[in-house]
Protein backbone atom coordinates (compact mmCIF):
# COMPACT_ATOMS: atom_id res chain seq x y z
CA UNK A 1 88.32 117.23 48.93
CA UNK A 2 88.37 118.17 45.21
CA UNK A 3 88.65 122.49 46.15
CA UNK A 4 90.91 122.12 49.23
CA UNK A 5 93.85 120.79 50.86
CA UNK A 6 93.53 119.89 54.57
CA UNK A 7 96.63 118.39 56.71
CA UNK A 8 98.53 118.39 60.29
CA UNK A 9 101.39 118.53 61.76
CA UNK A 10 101.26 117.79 65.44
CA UNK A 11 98.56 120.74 66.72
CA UNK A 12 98.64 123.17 63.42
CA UNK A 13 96.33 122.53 60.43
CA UNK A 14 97.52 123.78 57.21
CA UNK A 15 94.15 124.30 54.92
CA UNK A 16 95.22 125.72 51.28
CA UNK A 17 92.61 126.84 48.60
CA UNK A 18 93.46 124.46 45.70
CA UNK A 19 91.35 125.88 42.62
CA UNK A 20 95.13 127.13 41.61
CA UNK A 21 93.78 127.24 37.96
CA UNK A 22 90.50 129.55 38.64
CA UNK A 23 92.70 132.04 40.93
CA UNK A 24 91.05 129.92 43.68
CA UNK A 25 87.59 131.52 42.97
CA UNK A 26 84.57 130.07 45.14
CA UNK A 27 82.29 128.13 43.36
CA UNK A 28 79.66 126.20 44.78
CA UNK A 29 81.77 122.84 45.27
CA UNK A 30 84.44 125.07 46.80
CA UNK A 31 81.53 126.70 49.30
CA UNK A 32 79.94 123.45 50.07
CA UNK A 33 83.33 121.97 51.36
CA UNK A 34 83.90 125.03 52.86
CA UNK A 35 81.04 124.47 55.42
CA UNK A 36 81.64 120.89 55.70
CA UNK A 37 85.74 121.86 56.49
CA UNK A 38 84.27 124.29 59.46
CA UNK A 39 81.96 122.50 60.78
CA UNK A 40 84.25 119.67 61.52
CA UNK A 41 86.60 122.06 62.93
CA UNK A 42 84.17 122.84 66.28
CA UNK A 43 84.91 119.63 67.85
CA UNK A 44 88.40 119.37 66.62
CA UNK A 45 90.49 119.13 69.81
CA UNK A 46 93.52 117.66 67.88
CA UNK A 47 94.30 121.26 65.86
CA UNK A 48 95.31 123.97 67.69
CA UNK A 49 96.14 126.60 65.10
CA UNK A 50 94.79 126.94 61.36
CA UNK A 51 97.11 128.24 58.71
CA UNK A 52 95.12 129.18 55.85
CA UNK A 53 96.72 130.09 52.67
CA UNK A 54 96.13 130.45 48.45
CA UNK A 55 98.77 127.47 47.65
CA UNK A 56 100.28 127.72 44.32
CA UNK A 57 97.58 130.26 42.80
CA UNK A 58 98.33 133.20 41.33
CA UNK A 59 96.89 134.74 43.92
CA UNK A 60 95.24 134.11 47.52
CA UNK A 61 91.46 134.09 46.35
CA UNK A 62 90.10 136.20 43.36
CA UNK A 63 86.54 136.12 45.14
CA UNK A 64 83.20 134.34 44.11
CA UNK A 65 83.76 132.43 40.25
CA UNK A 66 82.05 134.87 38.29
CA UNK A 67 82.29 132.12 35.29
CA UNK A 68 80.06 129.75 37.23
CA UNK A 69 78.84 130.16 40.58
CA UNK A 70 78.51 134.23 40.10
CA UNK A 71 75.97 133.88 36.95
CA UNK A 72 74.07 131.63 38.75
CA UNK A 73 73.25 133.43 41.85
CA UNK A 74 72.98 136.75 40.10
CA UNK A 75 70.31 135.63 37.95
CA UNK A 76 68.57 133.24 39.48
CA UNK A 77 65.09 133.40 41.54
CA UNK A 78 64.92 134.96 44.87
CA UNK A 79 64.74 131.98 47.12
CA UNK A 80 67.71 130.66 45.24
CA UNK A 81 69.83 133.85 45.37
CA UNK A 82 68.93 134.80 48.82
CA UNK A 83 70.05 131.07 49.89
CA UNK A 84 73.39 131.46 48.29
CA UNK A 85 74.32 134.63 49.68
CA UNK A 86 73.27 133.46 53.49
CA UNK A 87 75.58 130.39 52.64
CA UNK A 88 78.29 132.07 51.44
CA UNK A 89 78.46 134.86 53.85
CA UNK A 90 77.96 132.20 57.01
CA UNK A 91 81.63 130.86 55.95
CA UNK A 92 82.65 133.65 57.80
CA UNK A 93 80.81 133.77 60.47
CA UNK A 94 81.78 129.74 60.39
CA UNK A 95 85.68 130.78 60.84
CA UNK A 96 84.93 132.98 64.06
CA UNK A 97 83.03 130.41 66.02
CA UNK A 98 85.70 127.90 64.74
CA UNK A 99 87.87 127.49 68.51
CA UNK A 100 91.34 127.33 66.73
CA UNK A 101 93.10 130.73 65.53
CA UNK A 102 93.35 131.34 62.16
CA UNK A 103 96.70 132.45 60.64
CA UNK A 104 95.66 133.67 56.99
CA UNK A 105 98.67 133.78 54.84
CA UNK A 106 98.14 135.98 51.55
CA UNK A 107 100.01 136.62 48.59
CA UNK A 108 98.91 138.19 45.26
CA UNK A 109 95.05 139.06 45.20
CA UNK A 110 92.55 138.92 48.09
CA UNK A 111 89.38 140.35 46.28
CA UNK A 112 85.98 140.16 47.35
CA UNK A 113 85.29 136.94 49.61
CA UNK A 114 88.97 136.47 48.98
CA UNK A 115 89.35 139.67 51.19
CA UNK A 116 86.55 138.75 53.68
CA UNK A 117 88.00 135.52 54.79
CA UNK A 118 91.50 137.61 55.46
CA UNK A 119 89.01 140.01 57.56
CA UNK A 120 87.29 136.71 59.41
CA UNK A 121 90.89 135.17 60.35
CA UNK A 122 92.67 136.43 63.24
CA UNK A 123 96.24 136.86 62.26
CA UNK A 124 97.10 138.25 58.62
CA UNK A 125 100.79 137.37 57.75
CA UNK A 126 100.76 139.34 53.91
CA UNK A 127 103.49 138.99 50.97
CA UNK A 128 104.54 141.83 49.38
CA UNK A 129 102.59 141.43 46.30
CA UNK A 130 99.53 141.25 48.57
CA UNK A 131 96.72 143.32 47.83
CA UNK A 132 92.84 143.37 48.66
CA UNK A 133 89.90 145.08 47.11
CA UNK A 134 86.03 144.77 48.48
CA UNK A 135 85.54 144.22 44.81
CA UNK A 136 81.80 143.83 45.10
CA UNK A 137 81.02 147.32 44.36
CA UNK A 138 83.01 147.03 41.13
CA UNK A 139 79.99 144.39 39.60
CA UNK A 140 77.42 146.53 40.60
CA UNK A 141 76.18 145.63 44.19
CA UNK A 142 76.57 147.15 47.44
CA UNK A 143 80.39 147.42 48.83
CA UNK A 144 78.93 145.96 51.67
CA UNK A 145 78.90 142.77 51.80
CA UNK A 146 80.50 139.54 52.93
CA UNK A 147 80.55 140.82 56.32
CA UNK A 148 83.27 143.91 55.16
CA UNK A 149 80.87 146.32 57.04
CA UNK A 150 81.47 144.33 60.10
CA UNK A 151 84.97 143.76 59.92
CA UNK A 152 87.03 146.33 58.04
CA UNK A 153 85.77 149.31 60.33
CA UNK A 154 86.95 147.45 63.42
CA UNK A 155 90.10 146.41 61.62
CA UNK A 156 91.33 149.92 60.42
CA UNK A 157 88.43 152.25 61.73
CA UNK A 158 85.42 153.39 59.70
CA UNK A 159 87.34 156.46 58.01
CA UNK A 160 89.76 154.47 55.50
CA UNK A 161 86.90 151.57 55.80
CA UNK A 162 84.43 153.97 53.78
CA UNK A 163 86.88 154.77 51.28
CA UNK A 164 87.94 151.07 50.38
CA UNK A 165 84.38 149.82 50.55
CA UNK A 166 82.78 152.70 48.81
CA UNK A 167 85.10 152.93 45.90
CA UNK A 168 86.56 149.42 45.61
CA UNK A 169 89.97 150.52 45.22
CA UNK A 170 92.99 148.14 46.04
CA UNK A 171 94.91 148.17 49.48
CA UNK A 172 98.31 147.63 49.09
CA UNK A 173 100.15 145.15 51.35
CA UNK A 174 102.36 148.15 52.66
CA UNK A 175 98.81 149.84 53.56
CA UNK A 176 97.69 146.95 54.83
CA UNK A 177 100.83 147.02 57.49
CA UNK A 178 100.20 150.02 58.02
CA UNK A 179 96.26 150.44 58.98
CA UNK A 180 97.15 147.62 61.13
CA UNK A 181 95.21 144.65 58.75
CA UNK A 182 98.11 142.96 58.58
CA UNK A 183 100.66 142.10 61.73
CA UNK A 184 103.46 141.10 59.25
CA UNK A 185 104.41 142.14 55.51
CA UNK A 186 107.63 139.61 54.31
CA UNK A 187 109.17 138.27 51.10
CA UNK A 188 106.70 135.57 49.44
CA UNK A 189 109.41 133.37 50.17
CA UNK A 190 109.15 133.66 53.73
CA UNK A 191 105.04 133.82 53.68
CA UNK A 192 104.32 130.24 55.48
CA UNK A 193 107.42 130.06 57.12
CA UNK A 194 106.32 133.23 59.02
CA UNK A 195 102.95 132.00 59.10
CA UNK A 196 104.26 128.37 61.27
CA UNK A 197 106.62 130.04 63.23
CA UNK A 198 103.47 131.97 64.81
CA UNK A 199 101.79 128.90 64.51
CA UNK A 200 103.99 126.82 66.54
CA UNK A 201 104.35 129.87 69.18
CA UNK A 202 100.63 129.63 69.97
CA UNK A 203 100.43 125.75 70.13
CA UNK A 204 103.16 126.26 72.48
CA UNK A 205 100.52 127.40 74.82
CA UNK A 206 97.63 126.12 76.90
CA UNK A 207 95.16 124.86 74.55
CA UNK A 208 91.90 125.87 76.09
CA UNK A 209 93.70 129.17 77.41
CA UNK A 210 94.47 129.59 73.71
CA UNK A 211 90.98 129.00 72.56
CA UNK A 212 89.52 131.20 75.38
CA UNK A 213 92.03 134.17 74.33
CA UNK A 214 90.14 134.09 70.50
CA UNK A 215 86.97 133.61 72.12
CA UNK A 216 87.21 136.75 74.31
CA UNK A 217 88.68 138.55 71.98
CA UNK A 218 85.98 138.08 69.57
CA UNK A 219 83.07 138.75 72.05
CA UNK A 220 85.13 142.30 73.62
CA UNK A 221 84.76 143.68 69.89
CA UNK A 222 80.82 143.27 70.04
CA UNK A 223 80.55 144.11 73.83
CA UNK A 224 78.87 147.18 75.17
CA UNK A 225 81.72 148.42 77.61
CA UNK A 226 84.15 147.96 79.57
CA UNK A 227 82.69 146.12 82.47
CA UNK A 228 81.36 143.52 79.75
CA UNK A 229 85.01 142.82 78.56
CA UNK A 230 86.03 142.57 82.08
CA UNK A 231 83.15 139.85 82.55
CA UNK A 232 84.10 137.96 80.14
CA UNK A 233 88.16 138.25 80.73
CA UNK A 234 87.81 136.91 84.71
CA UNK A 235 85.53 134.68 83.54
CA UNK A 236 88.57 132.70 81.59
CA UNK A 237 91.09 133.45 83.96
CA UNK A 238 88.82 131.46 87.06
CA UNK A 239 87.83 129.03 84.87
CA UNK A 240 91.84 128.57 83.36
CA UNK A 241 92.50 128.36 86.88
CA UNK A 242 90.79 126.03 88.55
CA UNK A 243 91.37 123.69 85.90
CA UNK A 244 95.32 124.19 86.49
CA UNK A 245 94.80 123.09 89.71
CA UNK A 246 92.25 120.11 88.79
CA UNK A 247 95.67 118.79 86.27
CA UNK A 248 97.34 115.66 88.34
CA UNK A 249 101.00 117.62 87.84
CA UNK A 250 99.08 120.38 90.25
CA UNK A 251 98.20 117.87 92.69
């Protein structure tokens, strides 16, 4: 792939943004591999765990490439433009329905889409330098967008939510700990080593129980109540089960 890195080591995938040069900005190649990477990633039963980190950029991901792809989709016609931003913002509905957790390891600058696929993984492991910024406000759009709406209000409730997606201002890493965005701040040095160790800790369970965790968890946040949670949590559990028992070491 020309925009990222993919490889594995026994069940955990390691997928690094490698546009180091363009502060790992999405352009269009970087989008199209994108969908490509996640698609693949639905009938991957060899990975168990994504890391997903900014590699040797400056920072994690300075957002969409305002030098090429931006231009293009801001001025273009309607069809085009309305095609771009359904692509783009499917990425992250792309990481959700991807069965693996994903372990999103940031350090400098997580602006914009940069931000939103921090929001769409499941664990955020942050540097100390980290910071993020719904930055699409700042070019003159909506603050909304990228599916922030949808995520940063059930991250860190809709009170601090308004105020980082209605003025675009920058959360720290140390704010980030502490709305609860992040589950661990450390030293840059320690970023992926964090990251794996969490990694390897999940692997170390049963794969589809793993899977079935992220899955539940995801559908509780959109549920209606209580008694749909429940549904959907003894649903696993029979089905996790039975197929312990169906395993020849059961027999």
């Amino acid at each position: 792939m020309e925009t990222l890195t993919w490889r594995t080591e026994g069940r955990i995938g390691f997928l690094t943004l490698r546009r180091t040069d363009q502060y790992n900005a999405v352009d269009r190649a970087m989008m199209l591999e994108l969908e490509s990477f996640w698609r693949e990633r639905l009938y991957d039963e060899t990975v168990g765990v994504i890391v997903l980190d900014g590699g040797d950029a400056k920072g994690f991901c300075a957002g969409l490439d305002m030098k090429t792809f931006g231009p293009e989709i801001l001025n273009g016609e309607a069809r085009a433009v309305y095609d771009s931003q359904r692509r783009l913002a499917r990425l992250l509905l792309a990481m959700r329905r991807a069965p693996q957790p994903i372990i999103c390891a940031v350090h400098g600058a997580a602006a914009g889409l940069g931000f939103s696929f921090a929001m769409a993984s499941d664990v955020r492991i942050v540097a100390e330098d980290a910071r993020f910024s719904a930055a699409y406000i700042n070019i003159g759009l909506g603050g909304a967008d990228m599916a922030s709406s949808y995520f940063l209000p059930r991250l860190i409730g809709a009170g601090r939510s308004s105020e980082f997606l209605l003025t675009g201002n920058w959360m720290s890493a140390q704010d980030a700990l502490a709305l609860g965005f992040a589950s661990r701040l450390v030293p840059r040095a320690k970023l992926l080593e964090t990251a794996v160790d969490l990694a390897r800790t999940m692997t170390s369970k049963n794969p589809l129980g793993l899977r079935m965790t992220k899955e539940a968890l995801n559908i509780s946040i959109d549920a209606g109540g209580l008694e749909a949670c429940l549904e959907m949590e003894d649903r696993n559990q029979t089905l996790l089960i039975l197929a312990r028992k169906a395993e020849p070491s059961a027999r």
